[in-house]
N, C-alpha and C. Protein backbone atom coordinates (compact mmCIF):
# COMPACT_ATOMS: atom_id res chain seq x y z
N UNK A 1 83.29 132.32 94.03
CA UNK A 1 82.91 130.94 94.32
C UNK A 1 81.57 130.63 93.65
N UNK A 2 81.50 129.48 92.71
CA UNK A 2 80.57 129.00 92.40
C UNK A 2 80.14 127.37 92.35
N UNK A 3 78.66 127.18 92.45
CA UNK A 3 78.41 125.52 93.29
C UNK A 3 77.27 125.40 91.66
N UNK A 4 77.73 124.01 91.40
CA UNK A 4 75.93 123.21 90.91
C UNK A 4 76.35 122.19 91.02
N UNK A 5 75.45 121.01 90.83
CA UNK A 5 75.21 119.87 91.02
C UNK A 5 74.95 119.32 89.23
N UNK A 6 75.58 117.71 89.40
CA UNK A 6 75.58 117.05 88.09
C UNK A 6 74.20 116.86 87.90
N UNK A 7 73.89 116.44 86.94
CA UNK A 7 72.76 116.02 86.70
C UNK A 7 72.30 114.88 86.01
N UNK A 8 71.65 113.61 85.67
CA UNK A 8 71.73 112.45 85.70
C UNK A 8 72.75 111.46 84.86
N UNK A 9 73.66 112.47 84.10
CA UNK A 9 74.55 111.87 83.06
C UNK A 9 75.54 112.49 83.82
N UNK A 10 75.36 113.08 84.80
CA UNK A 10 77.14 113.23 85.35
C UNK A 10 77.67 114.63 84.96
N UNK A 11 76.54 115.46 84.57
CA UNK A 11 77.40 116.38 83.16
C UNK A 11 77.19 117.87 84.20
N UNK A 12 77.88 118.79 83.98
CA UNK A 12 77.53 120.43 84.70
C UNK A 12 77.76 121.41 83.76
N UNK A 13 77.65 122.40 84.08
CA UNK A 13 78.13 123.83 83.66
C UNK A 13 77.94 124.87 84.12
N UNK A 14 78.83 125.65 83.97
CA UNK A 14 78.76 127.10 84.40
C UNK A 14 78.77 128.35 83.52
N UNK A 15 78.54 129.47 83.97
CA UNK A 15 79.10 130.67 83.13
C UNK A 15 79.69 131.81 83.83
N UNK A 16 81.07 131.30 83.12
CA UNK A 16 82.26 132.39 84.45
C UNK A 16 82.39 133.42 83.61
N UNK A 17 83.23 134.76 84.63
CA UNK A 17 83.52 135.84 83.58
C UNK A 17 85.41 135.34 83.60
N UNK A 18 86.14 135.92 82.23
CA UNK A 18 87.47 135.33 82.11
C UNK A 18 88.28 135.61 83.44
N UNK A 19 88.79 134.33 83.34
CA UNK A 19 89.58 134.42 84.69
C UNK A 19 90.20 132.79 85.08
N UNK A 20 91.33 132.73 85.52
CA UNK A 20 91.70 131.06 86.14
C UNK A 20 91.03 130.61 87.30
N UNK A 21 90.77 129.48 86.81
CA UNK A 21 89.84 128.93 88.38
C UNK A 21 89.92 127.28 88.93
N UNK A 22 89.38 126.97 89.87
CA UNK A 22 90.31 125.31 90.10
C UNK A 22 89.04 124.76 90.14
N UNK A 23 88.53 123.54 89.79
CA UNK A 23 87.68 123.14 89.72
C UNK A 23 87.27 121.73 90.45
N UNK A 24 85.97 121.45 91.43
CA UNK A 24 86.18 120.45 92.85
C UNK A 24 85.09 119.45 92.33
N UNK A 25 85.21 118.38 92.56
CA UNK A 25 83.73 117.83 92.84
C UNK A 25 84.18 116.76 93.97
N UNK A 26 82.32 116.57 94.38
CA UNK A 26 82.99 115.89 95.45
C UNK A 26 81.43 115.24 95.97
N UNK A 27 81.28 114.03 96.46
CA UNK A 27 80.30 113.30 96.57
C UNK A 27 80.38 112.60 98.31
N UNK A 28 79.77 112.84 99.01
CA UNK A 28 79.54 111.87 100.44
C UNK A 28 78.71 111.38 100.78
N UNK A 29 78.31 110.30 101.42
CA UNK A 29 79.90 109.10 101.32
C UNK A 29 80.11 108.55 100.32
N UNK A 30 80.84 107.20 100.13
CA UNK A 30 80.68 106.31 99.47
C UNK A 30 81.89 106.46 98.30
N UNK A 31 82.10 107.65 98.05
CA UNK A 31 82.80 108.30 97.30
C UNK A 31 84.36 108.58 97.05
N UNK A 32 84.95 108.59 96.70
CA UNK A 32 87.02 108.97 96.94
C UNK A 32 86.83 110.31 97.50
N UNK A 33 87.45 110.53 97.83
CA UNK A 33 87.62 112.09 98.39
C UNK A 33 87.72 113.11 97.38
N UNK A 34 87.33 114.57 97.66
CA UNK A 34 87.41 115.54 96.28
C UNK A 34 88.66 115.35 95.14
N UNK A 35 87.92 115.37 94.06
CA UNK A 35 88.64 115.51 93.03
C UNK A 35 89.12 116.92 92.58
N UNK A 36 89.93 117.46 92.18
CA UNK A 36 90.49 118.36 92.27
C UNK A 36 91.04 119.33 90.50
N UNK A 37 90.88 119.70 89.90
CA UNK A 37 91.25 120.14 88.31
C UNK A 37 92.02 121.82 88.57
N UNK A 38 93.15 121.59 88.80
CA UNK A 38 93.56 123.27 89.08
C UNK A 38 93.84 123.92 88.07
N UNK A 39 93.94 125.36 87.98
CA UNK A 39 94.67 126.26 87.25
C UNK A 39 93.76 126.23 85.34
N UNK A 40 92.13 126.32 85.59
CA UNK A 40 91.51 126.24 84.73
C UNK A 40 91.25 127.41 83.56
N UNK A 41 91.56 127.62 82.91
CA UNK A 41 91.63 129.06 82.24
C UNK A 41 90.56 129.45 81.13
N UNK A 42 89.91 129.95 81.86
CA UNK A 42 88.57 130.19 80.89
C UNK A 42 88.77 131.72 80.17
N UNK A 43 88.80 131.75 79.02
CA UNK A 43 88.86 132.90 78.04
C UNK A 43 87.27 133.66 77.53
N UNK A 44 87.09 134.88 77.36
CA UNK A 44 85.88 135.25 77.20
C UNK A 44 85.36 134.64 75.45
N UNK A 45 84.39 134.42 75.76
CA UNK A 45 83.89 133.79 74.63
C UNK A 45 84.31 132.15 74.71
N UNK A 46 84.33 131.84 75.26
CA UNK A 46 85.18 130.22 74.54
C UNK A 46 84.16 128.89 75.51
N UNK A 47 84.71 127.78 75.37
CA UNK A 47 83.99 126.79 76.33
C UNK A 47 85.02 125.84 76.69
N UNK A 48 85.42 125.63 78.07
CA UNK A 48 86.36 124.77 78.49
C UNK A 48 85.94 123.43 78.78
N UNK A 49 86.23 122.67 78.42
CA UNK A 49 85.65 121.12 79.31
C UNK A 49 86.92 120.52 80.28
N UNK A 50 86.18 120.36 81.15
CA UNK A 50 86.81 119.52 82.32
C UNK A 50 85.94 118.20 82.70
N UNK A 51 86.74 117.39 83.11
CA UNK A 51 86.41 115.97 83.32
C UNK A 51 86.74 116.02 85.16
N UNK A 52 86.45 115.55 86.10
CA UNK A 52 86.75 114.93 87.17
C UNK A 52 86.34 113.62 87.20
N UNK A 53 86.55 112.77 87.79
CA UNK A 53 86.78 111.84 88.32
C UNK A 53 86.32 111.06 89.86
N UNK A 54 85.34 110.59 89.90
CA UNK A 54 85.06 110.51 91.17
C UNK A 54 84.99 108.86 91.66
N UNK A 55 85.72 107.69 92.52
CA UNK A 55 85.31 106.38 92.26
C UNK A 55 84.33 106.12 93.78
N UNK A 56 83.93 105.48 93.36
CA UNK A 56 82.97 104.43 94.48
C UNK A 56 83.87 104.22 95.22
N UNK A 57 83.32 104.16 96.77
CA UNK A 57 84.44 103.41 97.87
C UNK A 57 83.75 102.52 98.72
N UNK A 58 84.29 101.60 99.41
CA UNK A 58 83.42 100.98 100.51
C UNK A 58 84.91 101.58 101.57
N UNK A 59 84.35 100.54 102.95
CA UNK A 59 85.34 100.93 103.98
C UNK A 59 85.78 99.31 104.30
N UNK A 60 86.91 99.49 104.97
CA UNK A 60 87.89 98.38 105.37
C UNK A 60 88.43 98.82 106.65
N UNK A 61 88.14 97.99 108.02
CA UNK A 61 88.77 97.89 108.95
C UNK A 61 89.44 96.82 109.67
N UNK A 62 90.00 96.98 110.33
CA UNK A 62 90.50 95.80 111.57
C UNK A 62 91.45 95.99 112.51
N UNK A 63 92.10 95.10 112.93
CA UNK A 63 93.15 95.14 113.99
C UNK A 63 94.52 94.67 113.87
N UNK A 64 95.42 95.15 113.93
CA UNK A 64 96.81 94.16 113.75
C UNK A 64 97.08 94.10 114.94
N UNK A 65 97.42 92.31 114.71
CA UNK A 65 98.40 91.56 116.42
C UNK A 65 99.38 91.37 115.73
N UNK A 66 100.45 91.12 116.58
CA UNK A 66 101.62 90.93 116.83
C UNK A 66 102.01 89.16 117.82
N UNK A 67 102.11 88.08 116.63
CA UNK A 67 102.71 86.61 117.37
C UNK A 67 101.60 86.35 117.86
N UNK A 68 100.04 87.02 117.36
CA UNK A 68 98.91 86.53 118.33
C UNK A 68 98.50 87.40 119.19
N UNK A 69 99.05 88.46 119.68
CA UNK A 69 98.52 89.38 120.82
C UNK A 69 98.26 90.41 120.62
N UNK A 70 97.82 91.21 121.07
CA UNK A 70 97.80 92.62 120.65
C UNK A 70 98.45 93.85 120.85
N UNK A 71 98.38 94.59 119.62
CA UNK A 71 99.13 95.33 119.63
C UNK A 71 100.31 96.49 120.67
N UNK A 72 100.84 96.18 120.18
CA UNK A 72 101.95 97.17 121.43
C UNK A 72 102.69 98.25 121.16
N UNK A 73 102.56 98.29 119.76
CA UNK A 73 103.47 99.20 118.59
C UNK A 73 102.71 99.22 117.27
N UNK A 74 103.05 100.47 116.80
CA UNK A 74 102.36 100.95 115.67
C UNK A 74 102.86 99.73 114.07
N UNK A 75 102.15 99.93 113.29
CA UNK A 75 102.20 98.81 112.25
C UNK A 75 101.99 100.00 110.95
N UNK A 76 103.08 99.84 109.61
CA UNK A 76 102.38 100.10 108.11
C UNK A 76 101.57 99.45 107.22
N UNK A 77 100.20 100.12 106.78
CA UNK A 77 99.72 99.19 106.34
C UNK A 77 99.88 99.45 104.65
N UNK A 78 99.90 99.05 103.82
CA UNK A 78 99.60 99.29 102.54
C UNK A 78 99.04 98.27 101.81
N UNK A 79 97.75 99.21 101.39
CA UNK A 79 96.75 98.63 100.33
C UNK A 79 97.36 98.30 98.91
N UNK A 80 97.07 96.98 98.75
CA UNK A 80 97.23 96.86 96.82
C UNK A 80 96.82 96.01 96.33
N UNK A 81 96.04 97.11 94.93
CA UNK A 81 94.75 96.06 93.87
C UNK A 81 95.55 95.31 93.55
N UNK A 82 94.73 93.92 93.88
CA UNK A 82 94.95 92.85 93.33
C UNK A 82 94.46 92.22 92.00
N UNK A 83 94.10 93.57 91.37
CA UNK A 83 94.54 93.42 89.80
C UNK A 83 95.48 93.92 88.61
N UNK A 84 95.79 95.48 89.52
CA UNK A 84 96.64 96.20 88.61
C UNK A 84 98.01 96.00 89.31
N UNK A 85 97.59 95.79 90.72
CA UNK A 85 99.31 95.18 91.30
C UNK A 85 99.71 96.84 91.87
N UNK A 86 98.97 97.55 91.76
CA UNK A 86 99.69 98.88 92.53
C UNK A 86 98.80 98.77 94.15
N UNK A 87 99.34 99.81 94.72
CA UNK A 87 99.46 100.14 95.53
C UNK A 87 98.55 101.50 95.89
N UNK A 88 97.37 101.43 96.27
CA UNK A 88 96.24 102.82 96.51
C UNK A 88 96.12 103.62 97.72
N UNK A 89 96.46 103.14 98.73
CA UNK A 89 96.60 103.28 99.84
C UNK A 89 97.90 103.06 100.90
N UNK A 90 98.43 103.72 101.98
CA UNK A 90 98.74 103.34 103.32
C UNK A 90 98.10 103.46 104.04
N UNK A 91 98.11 102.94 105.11
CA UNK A 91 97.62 103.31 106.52
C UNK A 91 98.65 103.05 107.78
N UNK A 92 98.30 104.05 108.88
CA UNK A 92 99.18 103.36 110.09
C UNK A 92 98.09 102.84 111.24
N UNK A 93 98.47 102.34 111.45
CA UNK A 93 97.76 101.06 112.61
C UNK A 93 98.61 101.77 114.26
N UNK A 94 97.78 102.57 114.74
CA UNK A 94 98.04 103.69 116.17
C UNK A 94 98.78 102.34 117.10
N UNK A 95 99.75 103.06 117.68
CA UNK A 95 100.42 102.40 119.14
C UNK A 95 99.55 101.68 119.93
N UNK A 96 98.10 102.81 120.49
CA UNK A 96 97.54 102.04 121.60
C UNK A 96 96.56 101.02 121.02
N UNK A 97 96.20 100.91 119.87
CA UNK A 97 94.90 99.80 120.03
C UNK A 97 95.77 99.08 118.58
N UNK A 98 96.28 98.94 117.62
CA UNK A 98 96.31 98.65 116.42
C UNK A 98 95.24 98.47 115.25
N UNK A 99 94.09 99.39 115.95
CA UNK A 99 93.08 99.67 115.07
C UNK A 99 93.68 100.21 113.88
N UNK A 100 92.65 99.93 112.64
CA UNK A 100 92.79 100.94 111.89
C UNK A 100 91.58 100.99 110.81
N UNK A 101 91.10 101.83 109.98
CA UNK A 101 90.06 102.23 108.90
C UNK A 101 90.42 102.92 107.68
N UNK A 102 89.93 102.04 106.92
CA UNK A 102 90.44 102.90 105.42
C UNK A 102 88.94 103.01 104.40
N UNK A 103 88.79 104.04 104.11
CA UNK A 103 87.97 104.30 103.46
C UNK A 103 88.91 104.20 101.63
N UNK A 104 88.28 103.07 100.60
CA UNK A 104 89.15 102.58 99.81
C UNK A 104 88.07 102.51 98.49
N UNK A 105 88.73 102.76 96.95
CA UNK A 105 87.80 102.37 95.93
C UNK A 105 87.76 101.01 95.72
N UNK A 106 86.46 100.84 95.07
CA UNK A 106 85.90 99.96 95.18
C UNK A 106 86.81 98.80 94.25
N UNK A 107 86.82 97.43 94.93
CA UNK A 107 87.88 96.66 93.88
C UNK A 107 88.02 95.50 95.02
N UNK A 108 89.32 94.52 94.54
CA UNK A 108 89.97 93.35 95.58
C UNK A 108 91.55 94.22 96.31
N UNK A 109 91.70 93.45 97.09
CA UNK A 109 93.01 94.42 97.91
C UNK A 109 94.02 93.31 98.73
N UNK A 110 94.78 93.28 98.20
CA UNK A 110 96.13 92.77 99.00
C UNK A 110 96.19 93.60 100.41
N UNK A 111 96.40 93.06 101.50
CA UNK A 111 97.08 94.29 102.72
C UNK A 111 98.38 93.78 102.97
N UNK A 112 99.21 94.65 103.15
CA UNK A 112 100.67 94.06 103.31
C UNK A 112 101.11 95.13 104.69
N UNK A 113 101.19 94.19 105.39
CA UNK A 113 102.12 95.06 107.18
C UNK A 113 103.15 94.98 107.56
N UNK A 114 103.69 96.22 107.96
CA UNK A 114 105.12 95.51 108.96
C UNK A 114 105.37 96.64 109.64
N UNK A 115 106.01 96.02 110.59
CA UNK A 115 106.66 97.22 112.00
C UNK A 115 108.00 96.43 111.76
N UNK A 116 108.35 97.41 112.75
CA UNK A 116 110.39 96.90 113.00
C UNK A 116 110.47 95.65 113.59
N UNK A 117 111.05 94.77 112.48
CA UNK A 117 111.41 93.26 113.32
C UNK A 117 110.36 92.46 112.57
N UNK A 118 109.24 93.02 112.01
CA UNK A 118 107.91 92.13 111.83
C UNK A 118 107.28 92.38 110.76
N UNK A 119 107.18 91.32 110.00
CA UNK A 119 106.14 91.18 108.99
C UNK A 119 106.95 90.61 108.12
N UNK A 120 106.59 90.81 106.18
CA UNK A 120 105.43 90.83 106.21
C UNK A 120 104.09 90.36 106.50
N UNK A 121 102.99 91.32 107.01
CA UNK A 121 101.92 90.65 107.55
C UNK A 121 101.04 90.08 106.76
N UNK A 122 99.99 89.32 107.19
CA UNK A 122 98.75 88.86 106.07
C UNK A 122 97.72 88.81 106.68
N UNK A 123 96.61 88.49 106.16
CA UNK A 123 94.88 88.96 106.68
C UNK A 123 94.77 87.24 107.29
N UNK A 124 94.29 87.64 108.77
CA UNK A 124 94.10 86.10 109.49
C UNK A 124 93.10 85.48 108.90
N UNK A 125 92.91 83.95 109.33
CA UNK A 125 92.14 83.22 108.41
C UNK A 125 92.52 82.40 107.04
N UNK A 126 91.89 82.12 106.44
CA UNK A 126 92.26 81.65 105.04
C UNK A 126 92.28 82.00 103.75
N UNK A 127 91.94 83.79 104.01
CA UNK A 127 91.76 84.56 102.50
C UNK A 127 92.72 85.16 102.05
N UNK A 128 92.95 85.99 101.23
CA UNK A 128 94.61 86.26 101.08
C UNK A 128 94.46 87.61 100.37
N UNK A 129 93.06 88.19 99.80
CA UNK A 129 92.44 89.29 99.62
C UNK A 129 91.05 89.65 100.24
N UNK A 130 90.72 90.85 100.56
CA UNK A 130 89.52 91.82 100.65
C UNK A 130 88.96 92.33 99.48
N UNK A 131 87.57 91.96 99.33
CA UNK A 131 86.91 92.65 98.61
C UNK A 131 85.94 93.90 98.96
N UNK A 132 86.13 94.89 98.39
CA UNK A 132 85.36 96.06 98.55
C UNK A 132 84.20 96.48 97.75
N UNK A 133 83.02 96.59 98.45
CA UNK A 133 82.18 96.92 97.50
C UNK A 133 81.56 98.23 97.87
N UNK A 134 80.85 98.72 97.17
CA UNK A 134 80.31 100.37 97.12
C UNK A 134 79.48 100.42 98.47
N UNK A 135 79.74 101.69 99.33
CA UNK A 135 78.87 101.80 100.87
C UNK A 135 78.69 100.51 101.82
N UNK A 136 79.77 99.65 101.81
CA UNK A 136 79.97 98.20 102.57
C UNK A 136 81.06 98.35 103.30
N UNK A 137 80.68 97.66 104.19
CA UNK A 137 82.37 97.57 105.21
C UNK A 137 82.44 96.24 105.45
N UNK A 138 83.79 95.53 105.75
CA UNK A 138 84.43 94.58 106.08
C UNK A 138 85.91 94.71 106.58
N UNK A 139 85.43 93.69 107.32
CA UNK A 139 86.48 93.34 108.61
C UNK A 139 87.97 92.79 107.75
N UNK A 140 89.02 93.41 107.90
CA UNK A 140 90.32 92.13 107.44
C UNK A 140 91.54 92.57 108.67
N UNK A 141 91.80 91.44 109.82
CA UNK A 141 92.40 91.75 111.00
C UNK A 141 93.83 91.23 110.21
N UNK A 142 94.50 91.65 110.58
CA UNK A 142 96.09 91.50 110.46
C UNK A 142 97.00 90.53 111.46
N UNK A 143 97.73 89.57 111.30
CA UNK A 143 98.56 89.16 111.85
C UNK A 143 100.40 89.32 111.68
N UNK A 144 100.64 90.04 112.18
CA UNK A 144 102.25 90.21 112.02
C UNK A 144 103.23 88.84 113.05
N UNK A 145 104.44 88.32 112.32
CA UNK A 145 105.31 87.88 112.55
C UNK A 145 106.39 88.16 112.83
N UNK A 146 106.99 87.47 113.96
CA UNK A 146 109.02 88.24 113.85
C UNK A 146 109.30 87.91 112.78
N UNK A 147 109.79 88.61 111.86
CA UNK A 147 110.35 88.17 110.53
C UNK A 147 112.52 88.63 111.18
N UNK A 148 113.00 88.88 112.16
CA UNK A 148 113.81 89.49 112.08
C UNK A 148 114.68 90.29 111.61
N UNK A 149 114.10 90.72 110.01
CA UNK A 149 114.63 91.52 109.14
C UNK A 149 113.81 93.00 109.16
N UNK A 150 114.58 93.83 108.95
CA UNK A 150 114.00 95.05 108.47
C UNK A 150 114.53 96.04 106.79
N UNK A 151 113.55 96.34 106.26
CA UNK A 151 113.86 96.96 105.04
C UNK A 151 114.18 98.40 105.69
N UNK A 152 115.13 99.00 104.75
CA UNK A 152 115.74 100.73 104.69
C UNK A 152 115.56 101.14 102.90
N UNK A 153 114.77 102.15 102.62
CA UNK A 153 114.89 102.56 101.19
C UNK A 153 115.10 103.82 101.09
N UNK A 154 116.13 104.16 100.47
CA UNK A 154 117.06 105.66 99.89
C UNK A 154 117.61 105.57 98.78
N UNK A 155 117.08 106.81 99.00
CA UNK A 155 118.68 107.25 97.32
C UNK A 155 119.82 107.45 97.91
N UNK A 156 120.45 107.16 96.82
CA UNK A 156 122.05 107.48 96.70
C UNK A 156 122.27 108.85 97.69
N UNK A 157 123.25 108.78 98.81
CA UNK A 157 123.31 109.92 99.79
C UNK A 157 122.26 110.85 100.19
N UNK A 158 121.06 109.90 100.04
CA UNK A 158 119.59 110.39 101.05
C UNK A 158 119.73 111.41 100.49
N UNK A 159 119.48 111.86 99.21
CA UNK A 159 118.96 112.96 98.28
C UNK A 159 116.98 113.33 98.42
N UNK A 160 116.48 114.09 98.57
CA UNK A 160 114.93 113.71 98.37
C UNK A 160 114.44 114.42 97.23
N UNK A 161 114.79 115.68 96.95
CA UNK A 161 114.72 116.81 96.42
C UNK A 161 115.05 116.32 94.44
N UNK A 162 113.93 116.47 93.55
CA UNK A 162 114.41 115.70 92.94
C UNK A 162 113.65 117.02 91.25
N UNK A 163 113.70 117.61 90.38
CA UNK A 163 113.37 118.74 89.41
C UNK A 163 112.07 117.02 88.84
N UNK A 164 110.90 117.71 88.81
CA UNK A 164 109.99 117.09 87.65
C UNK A 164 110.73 116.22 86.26
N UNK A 165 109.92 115.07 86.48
CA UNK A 165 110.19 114.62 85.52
C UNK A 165 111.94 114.03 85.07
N UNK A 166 112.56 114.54 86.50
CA UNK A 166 113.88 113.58 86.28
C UNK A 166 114.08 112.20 87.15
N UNK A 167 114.73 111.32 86.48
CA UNK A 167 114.64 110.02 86.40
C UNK A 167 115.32 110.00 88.48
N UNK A 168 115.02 109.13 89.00
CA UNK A 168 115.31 108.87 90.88
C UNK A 168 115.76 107.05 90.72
N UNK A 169 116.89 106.92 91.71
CA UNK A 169 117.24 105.67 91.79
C UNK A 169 117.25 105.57 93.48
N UNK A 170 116.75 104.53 93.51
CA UNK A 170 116.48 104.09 95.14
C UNK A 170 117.70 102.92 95.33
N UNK A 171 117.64 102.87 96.87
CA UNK A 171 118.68 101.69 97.19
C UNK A 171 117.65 101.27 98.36
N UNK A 172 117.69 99.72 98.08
CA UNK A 172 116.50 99.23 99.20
C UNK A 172 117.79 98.25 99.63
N UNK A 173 117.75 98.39 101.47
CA UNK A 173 118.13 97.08 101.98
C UNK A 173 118.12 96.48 103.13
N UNK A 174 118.01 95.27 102.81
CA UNK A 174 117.27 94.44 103.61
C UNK A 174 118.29 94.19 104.51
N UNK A 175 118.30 94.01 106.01
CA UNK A 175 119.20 93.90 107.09
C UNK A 175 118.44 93.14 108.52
N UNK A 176 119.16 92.31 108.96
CA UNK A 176 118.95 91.16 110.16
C UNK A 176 118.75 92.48 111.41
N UNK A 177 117.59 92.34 112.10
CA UNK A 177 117.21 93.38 113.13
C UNK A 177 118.13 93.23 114.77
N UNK A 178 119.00 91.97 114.65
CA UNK A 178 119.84 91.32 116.15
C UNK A 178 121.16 92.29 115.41
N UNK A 179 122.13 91.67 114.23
CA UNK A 179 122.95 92.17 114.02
C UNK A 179 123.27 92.89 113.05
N UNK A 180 122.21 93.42 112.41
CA UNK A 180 122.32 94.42 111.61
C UNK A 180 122.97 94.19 110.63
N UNK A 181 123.13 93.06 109.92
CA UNK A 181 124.15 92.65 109.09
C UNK A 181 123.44 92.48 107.69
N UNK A 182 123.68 92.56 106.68
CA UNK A 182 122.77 92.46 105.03
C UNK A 182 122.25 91.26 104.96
N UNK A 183 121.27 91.18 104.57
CA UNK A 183 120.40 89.83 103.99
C UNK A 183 120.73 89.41 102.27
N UNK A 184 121.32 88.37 102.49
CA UNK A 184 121.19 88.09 100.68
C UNK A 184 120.34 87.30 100.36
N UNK A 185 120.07 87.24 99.08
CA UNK A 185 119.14 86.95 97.98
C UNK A 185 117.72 87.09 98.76
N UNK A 186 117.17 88.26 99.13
CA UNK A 186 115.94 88.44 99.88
C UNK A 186 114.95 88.61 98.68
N UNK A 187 113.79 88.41 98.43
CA UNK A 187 113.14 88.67 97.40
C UNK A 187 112.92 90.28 97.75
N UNK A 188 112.57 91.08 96.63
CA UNK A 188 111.83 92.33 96.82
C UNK A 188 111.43 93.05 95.39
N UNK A 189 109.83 93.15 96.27
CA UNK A 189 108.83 93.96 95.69
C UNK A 189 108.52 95.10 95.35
N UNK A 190 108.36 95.52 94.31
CA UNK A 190 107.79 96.99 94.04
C UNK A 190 106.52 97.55 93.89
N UNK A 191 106.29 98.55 94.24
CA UNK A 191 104.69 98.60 94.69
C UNK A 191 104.49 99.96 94.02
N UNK A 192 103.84 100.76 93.02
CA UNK A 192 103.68 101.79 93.21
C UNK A 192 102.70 102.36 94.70
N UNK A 193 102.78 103.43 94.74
CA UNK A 193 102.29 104.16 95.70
C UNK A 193 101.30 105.30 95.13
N UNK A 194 100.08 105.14 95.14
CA UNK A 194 98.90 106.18 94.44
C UNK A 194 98.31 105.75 93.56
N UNK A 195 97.20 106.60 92.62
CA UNK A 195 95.81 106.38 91.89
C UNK A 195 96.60 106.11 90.27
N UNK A 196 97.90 105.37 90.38
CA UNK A 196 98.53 105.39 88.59
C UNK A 196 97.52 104.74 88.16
N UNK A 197 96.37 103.78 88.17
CA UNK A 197 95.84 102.80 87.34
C UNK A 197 94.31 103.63 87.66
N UNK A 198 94.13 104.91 88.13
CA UNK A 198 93.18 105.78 87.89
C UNK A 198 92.48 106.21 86.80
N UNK A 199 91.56 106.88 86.29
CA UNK A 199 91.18 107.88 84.72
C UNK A 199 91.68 108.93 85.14
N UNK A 200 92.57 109.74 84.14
CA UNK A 200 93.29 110.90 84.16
C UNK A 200 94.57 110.81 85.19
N UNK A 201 95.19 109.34 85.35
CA UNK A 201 95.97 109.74 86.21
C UNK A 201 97.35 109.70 85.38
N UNK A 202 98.85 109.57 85.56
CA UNK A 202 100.04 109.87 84.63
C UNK A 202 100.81 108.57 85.08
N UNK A 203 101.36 108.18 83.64
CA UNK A 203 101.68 106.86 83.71
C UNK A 203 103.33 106.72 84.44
N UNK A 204 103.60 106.22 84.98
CA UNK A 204 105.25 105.72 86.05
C UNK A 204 105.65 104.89 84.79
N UNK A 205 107.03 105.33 84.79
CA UNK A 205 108.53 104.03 84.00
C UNK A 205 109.29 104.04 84.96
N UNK A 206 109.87 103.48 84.81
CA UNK A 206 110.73 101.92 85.83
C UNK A 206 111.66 101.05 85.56
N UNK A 207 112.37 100.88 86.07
CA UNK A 207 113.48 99.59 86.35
C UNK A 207 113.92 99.10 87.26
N UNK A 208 114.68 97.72 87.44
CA UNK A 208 115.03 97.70 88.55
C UNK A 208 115.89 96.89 88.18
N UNK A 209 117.57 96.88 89.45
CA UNK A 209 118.35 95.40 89.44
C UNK A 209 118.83 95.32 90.25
């Protein structure tokens, strides 16, 4: 195990003897959580460079109601920049209080909610995004609706198990929560899920019909 600290350009180094090693950095608070570089292979004589990655975060909290009241049942929350259009975050919003806290990089943020029967939700008031800025917190409370529909998303015979790098087809559908019956022409959204619009992160292809 070995520790140093960057120094005003961000920059480090070490001197290992040959051997594979995983490489961490990691900054609190304010910060994304450790960055991570595994399976580093340093050869005797040679010089490896590694890059991590570390972004600014502020924090984001609030409450989701339900028709105005409060919560009674747990809620999904998912975060998404409202510039690259993905998706950086979930959160779940607990049974007993519908609190919840997200520690998030720094940027604007869509929140999108729903429980069974309800949503999608939106941030009460008149704003329609959160802005995050570095070591800041702000409030964005949630309001959920009976929407009476609920979404189901699977693959083809609930497969999960899938070899790197081979292509996955989902079946999303939308169904009335009284009689369970299909919804047509429902709009629907795709969201990635994670840091794709990151530095060093790996780019997603796609289709849909």
């Amino acid at each position: 195990f070995n520790n140093t600290w960057t120094n005003s350009a961000g920059e480090f180094s070490f001197e290992l003897s040959p051997a594979t090693y995983h490489s961490l950095a990691d900054k609190c608070p304010n910060y994304t959580s450790p960055c991570v570089k595994k399976f580093v292979r340093v050869e005797a004589g040679s010089t490896v460079s590694v890059n991590l990655y570390l972004w600014p975060t502020g924090r984001i909290n609030g409450t989701v109601v339900y028709d105005g009241n409060p919560s009674d049942m747990g809620a999904d929350l998912l975060f998404v920049n409202s510039t690259s259009g993905n998706a950086v975050a979930r959160k779940y919003a607990p049974v007993w209080n519908g609190s919840y806290t997200l520690d998030a990089p720094v940027g604007n943020y869509y929140i999108l909610a729903s429980s069974w029967g309800y949503g999608p939700g939106r941030i009460t008031g008149e704003v329609s995004s959160v802005s995050v800025s570095q070591g800041e917190q702000v409030t964005a409370n949630i309001e959920l609706r009976n929407s009476g529909m609920d979404i189901w998303v699977h693959t083809p015979g609930w497969k999960w198990t899938y070899m790197p790098g081979s292509s996955i087809t989902y079946i999303v559908e939308a169904r009335n929560t009284t009689t369970w019956e299909p919804i047509s022409n429902a709009s629907v959204n795709l969201y990635f899920y994670g840091p794709v619009d990151w530095p060093g992160s790996e780019p997603f292809a796609y289709s849909s019909n």
